[in-house]
PDB file of N, CA and C in Angstrom:
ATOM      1  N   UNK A   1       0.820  -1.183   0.000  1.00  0.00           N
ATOM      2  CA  UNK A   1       0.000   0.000   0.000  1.00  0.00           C
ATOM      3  C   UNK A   1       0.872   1.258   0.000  1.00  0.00           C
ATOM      4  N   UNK A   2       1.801   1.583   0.827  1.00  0.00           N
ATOM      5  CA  UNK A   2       3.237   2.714   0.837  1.00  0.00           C
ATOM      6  C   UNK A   2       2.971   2.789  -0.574  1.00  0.00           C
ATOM      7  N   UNK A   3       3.355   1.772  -1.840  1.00  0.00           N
ATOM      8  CA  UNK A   3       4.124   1.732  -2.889  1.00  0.00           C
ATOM      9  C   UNK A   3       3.115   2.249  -3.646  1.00  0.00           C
ATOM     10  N   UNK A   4       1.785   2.132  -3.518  1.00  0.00           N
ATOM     11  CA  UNK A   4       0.672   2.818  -4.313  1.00  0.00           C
ATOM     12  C   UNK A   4       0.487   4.388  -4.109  1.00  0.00           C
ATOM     13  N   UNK A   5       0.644   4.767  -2.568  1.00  0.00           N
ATOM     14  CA  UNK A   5       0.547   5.884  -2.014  1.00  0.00           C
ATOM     15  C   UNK A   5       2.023   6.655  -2.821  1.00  0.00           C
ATOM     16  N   UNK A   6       3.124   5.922  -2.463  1.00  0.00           N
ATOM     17  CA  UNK A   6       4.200   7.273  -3.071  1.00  0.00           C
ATOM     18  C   UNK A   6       4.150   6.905  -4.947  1.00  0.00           C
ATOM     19  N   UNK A   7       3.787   6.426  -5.181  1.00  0.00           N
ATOM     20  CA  UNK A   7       3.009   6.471  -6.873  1.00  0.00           C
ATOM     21  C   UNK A   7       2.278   7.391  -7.347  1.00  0.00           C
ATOM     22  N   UNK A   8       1.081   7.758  -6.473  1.00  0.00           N
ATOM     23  CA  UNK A   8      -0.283   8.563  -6.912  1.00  0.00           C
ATOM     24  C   UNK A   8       0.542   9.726  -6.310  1.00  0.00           C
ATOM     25  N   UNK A   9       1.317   9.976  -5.429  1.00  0.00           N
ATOM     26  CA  UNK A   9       2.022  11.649  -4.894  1.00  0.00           C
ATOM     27  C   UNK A   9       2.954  11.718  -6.128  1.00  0.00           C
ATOM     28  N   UNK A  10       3.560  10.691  -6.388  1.00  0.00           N
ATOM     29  CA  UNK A  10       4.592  11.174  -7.601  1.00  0.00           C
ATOM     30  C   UNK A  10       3.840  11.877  -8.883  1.00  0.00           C
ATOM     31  N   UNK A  11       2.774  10.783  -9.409  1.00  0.00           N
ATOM     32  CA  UNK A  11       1.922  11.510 -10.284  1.00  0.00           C
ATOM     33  C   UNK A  11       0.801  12.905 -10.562  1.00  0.00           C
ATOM     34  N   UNK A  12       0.841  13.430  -8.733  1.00  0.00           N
ATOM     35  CA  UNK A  12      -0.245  14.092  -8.215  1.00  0.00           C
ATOM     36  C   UNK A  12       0.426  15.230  -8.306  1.00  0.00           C
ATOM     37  N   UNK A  13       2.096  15.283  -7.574  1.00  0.00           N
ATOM     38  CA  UNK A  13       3.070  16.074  -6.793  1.00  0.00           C
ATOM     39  C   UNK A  13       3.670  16.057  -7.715  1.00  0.00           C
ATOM     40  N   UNK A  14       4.361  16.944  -9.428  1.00  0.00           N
ATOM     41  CA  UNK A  14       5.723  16.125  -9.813  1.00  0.00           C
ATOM     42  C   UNK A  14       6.450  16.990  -9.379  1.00  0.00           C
ATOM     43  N   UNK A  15       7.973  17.092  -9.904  1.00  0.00           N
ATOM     44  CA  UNK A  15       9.063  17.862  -9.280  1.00  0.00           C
ATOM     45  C   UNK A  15       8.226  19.117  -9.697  1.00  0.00           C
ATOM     46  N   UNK A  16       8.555  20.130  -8.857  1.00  0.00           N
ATOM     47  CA  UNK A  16       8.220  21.670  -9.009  1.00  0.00           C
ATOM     48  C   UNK A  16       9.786  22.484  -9.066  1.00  0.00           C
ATOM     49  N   UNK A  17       9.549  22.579 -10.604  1.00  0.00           N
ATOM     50  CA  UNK A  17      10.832  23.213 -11.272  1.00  0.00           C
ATOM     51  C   UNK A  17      10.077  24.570 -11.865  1.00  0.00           C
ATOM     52  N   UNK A  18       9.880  25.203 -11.834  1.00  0.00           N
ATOM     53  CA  UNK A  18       9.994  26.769 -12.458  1.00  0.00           C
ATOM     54  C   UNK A  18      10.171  26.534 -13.628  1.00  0.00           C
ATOM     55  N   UNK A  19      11.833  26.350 -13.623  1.00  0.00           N
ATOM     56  CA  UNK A  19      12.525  26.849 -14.910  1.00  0.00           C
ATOM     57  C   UNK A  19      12.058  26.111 -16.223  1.00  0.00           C
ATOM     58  N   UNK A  20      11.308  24.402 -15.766  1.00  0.00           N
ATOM     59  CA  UNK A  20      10.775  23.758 -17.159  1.00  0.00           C
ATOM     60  C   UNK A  20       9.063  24.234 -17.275  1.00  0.00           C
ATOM     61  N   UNK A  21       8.539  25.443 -16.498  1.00  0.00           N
ATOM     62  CA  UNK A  21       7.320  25.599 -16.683  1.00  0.00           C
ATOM     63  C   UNK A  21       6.911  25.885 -17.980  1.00  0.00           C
ATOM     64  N   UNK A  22       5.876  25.678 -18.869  1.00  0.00           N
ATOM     65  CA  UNK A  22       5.408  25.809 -20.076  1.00  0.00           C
ATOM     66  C   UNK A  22       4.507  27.524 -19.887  1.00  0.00           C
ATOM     67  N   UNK A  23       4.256  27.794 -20.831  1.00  0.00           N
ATOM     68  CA  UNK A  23       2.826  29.059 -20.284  1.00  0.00           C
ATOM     69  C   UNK A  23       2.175  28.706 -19.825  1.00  0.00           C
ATOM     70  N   UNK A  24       1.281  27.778 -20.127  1.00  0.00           N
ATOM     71  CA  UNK A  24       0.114  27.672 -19.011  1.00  0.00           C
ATOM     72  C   UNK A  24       0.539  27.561 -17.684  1.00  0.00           C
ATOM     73  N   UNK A  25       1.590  26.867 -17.322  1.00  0.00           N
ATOM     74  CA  UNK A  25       2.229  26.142 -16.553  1.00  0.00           C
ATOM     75  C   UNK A  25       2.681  27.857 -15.234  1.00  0.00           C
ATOM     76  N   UNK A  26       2.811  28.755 -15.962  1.00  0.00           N
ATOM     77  CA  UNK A  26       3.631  29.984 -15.892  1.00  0.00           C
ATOM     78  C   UNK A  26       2.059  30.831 -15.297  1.00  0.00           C
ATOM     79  N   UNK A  27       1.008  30.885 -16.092  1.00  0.00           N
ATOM     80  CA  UNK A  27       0.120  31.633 -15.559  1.00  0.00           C
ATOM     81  C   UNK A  27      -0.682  31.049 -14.496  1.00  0.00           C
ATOM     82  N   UNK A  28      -0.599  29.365 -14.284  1.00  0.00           N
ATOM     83  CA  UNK A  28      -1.425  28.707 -13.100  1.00  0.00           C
ATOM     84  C   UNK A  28      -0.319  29.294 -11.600  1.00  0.00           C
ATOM     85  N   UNK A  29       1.064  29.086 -12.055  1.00  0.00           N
ATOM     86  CA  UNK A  29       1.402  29.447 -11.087  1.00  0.00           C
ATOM     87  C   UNK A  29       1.489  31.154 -10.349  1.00  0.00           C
ATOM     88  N   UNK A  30       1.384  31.885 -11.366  1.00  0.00           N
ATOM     89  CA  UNK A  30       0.923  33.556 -11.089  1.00  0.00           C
ATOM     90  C   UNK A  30      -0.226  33.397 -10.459  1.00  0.00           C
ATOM     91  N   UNK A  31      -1.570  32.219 -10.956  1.00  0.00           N
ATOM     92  CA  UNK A  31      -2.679  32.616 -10.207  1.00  0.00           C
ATOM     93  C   UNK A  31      -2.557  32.179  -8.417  1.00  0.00           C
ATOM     94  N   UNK A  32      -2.396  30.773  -8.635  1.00  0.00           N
ATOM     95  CA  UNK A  32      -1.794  30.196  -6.992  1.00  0.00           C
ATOM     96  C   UNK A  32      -0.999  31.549  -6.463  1.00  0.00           C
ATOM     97  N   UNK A  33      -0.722  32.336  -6.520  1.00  0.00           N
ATOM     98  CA  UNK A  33       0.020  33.521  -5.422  1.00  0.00           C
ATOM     99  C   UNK A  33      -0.629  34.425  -5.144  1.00  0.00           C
ATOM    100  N   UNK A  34      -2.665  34.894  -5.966  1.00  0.00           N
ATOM    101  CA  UNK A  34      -3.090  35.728  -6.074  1.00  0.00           C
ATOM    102  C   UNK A  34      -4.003  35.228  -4.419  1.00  0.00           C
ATOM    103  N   UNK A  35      -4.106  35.916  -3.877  1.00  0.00           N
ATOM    104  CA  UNK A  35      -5.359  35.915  -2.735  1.00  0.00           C
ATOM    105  C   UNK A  35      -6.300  35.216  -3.136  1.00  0.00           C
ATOM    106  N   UNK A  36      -7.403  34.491  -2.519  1.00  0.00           N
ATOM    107  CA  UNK A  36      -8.761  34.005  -2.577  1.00  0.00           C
ATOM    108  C   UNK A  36      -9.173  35.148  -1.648  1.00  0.00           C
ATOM    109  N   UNK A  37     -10.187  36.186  -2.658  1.00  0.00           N
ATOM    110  CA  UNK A  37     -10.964  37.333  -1.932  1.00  0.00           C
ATOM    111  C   UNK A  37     -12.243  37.694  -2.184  1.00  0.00           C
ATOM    112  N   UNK A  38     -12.621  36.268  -3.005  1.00  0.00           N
ATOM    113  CA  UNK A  38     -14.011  36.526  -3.258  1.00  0.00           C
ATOM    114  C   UNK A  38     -15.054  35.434  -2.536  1.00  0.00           C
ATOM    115  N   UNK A  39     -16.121  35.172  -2.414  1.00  0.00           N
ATOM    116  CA  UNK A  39     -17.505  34.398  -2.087  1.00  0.00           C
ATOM    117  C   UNK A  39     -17.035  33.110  -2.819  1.00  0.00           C
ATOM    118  N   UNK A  40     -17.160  33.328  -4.144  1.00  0.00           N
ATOM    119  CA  UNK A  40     -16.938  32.286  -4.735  1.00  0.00           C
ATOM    120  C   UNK A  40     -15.424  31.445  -4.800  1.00  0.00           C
ATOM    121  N   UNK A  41     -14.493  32.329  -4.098  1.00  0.00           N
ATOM    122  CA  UNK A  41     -13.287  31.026  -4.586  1.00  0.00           C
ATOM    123  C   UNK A  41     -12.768  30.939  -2.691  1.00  0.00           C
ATOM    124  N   UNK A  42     -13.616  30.615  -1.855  1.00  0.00           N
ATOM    125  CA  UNK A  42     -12.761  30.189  -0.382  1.00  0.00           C
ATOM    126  C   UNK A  42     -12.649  29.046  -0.886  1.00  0.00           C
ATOM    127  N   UNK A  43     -12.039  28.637   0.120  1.00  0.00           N
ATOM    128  CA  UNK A  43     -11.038  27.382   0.048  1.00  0.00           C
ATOM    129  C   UNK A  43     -11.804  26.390   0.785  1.00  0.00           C
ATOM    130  N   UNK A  44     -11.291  24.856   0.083  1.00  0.00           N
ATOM    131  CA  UNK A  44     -12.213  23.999   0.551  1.00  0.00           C
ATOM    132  C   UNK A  44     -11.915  23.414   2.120  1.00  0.00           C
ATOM    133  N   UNK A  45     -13.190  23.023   2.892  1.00  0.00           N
ATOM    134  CA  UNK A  45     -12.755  22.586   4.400  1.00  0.00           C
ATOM    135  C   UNK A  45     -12.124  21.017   4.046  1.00  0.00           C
ATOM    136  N   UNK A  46     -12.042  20.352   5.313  1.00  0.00           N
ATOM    137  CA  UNK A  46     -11.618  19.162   5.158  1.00  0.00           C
ATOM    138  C   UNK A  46     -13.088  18.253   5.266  1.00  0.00           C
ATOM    139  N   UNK A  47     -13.784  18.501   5.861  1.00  0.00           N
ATOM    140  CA  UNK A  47     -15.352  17.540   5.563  1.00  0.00           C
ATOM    141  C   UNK A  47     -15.812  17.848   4.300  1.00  0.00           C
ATOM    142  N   UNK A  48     -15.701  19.523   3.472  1.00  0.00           N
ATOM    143  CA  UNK A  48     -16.215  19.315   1.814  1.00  0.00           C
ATOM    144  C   UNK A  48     -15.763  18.253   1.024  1.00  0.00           C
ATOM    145  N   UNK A  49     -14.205  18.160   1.065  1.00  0.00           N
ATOM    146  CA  UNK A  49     -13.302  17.073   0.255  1.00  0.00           C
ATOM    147  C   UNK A  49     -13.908  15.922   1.094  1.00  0.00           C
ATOM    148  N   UNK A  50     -14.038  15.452   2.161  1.00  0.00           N
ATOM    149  CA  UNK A  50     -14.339  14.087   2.811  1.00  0.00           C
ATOM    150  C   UNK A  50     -15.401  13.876   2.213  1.00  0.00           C
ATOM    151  N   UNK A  51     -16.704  14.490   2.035  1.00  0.00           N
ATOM    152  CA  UNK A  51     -17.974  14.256   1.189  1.00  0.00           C
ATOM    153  C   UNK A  51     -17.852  14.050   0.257  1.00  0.00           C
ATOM    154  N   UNK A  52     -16.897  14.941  -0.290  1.00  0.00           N
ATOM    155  CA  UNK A  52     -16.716  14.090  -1.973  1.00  0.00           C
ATOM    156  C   UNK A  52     -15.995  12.867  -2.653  1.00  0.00           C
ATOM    157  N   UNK A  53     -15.020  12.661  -1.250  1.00  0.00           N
ATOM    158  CA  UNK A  53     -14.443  11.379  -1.523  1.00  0.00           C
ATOM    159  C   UNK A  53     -15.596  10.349  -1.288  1.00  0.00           C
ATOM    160  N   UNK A  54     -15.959  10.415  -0.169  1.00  0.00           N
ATOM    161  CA  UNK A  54     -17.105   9.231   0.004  1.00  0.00           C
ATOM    162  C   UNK A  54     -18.262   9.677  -0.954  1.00  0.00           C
ATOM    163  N   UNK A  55     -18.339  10.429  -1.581  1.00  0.00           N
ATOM    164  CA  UNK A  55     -19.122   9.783  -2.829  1.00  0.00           C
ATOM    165  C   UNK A  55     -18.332   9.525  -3.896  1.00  0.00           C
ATOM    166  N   UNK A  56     -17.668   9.005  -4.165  1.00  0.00           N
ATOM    167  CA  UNK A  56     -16.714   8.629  -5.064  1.00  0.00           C
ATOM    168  C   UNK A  56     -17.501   7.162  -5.310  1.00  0.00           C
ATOM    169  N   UNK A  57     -17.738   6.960  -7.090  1.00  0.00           N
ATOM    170  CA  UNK A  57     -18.629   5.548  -7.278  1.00  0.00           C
ATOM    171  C   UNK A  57     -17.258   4.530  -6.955  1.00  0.00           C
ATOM    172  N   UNK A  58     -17.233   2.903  -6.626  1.00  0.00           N
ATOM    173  CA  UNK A  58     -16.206   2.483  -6.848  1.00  0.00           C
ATOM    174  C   UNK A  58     -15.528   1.616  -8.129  1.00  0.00           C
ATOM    175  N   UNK A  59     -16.916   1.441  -8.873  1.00  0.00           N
ATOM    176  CA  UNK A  59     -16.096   0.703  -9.988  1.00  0.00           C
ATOM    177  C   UNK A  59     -16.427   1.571 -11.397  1.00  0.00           C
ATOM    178  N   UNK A  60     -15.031   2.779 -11.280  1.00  0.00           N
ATOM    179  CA  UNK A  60     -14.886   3.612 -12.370  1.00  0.00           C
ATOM    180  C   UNK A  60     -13.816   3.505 -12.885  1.00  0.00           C
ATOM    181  N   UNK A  61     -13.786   3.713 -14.092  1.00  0.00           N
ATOM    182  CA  UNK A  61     -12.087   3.504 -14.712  1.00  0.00           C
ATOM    183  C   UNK A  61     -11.667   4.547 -14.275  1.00  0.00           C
ATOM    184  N   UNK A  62     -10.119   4.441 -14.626  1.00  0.00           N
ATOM    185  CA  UNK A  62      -9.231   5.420 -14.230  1.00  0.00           C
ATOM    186  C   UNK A  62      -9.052   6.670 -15.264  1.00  0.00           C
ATOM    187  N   UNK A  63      -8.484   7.658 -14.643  1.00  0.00           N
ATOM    188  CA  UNK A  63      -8.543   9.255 -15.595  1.00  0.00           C
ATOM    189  C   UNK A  63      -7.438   8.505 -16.388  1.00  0.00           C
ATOM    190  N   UNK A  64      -6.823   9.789 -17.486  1.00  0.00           N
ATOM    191  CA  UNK A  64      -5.874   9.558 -18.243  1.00  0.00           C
ATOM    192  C   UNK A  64      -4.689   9.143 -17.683  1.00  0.00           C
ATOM    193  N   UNK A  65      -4.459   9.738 -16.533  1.00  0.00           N
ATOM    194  CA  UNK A  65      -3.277   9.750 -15.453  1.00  0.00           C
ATOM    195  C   UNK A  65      -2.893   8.495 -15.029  1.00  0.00           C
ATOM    196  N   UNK A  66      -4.348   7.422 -14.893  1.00  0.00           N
ATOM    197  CA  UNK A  66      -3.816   6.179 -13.843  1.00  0.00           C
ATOM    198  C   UNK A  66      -4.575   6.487 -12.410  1.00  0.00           C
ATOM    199  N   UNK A  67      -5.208   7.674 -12.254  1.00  0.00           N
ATOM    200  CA  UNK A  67      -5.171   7.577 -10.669  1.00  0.00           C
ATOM    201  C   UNK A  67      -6.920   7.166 -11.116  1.00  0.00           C
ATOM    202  N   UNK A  68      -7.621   6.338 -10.032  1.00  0.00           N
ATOM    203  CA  UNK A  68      -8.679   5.993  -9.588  1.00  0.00           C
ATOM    204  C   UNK A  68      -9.150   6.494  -8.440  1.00  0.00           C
ATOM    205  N   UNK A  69     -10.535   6.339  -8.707  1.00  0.00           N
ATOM    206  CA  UNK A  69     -11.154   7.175  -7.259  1.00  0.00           C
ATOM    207  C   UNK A  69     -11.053   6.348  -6.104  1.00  0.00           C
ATOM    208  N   UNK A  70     -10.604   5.201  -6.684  1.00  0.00           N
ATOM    209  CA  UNK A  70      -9.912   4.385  -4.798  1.00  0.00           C
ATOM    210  C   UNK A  70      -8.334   4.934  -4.456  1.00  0.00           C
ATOM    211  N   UNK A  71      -7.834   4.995  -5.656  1.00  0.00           N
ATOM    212  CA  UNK A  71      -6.442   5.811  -5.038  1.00  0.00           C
ATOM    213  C   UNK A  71      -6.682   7.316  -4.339  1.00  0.00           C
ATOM    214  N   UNK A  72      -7.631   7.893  -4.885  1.00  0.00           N
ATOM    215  CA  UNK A  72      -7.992   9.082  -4.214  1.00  0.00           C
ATOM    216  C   UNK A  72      -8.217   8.910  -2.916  1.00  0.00           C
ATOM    217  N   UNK A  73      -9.477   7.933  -2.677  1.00  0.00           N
ATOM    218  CA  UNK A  73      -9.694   7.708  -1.157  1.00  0.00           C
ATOM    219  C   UNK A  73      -8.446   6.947  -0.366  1.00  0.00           C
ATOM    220  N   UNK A  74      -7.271   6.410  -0.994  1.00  0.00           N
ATOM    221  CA  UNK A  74      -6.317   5.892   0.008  1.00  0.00           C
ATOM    222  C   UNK A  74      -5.816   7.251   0.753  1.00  0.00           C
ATOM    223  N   UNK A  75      -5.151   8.105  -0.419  1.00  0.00           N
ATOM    224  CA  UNK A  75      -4.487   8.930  -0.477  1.00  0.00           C
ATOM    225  C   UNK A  75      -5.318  10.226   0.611  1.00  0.00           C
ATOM    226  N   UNK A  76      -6.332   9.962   0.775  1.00  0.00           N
ATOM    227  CA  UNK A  76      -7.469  10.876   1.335  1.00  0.00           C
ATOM    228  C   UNK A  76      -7.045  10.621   2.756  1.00  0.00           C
ATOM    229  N   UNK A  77      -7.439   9.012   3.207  1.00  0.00           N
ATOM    230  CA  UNK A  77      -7.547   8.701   4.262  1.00  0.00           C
ATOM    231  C   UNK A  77      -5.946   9.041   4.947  1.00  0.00           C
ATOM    232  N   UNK A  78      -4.727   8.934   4.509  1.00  0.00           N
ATOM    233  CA  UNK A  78      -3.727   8.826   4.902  1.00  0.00           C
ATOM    234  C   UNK A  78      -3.135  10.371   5.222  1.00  0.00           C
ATOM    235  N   UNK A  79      -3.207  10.893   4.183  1.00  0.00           N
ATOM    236  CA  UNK A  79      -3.488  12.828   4.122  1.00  0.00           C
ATOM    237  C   UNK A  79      -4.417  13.473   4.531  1.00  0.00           C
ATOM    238  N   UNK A  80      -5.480  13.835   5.166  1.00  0.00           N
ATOM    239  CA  UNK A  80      -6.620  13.904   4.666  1.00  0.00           C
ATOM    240  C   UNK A  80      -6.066  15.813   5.179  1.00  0.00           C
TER     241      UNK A  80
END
């Protein structure tokens, strides 16, 4: 289970290099530094994400990535 968990962080987390950022890559990170100052963008609690993990269906294929919504909930329960 470790070996699944540091898998889905490798794929979730990758190295955070700057210098190979692409543009998009360049303006997501300008936005991440801007304040959350509106109604609409607070930040999520830890019971919003817990609700949405437990509704997570369980027999869904996986995104393009590989990760599944059971790797989500490992990764949930261990991080949360």
């Amino acid at each position: 289970m470790e070996e699944k968990i540091e898998l889905i962080l490798e794929n979730m987390y990758p190295e955070n290099n700057s210098q190979k950022d692409t543009d998009q890559q360049k303006k997501v990170r300008l936005q991440t530094k801007q304040p959350i100052n509106t109604a609409e963008e607070k930040e999520f609690t830890q019971d919003e994400v817990r609700h949405i993990v437990e509704g997570f269906k369980d027999k869904t294929a996986p995104e393009l990535n590989g990760i599944t919504n059971q790797n989500v909930e490992i990764v949930f329960q261990a991080i949360p």
